[in-house]
Protein backbone atom coordinates (compact mmCIF):
# COMPACT_ATOMS: atom_id res chain seq x y z
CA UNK A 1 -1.37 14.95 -7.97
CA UNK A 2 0.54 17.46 -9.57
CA UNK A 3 3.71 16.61 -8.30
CA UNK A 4 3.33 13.15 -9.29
CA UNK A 5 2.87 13.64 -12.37
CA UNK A 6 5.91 15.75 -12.55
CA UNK A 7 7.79 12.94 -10.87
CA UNK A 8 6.97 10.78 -13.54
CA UNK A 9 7.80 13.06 -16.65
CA UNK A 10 11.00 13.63 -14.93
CA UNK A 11 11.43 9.35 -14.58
CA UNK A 12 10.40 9.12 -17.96
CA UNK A 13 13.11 11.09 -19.52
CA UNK A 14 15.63 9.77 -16.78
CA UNK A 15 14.73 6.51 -18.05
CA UNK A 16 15.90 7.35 -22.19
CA UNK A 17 12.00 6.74 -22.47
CA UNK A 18 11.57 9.77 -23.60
CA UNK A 19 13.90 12.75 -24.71
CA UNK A 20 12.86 15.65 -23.32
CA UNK A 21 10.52 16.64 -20.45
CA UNK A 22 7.62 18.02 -22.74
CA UNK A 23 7.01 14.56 -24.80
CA UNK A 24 6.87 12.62 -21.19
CA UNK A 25 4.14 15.16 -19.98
CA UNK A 26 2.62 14.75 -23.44
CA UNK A 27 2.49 10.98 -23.21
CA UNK A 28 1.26 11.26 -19.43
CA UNK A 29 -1.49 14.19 -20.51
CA UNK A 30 -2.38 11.68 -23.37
């Protein structure tokens, strides 16, 4: 489940959802 979460920070910021890794894993932690 890990990994899949990492998958998605990573698709977040890949996206321009997001600009940096640590905001997508705080909006996925959230």
């Amino acid at each position: 489940m890990a990994k899949q979460k990492e998958r998605l920070d990573v698709m977040l910021v890949e996206r321009g959802l997001v600009e940096t890794r640590s905001k997508a894993q705080a909006l996925i932690m959230a």
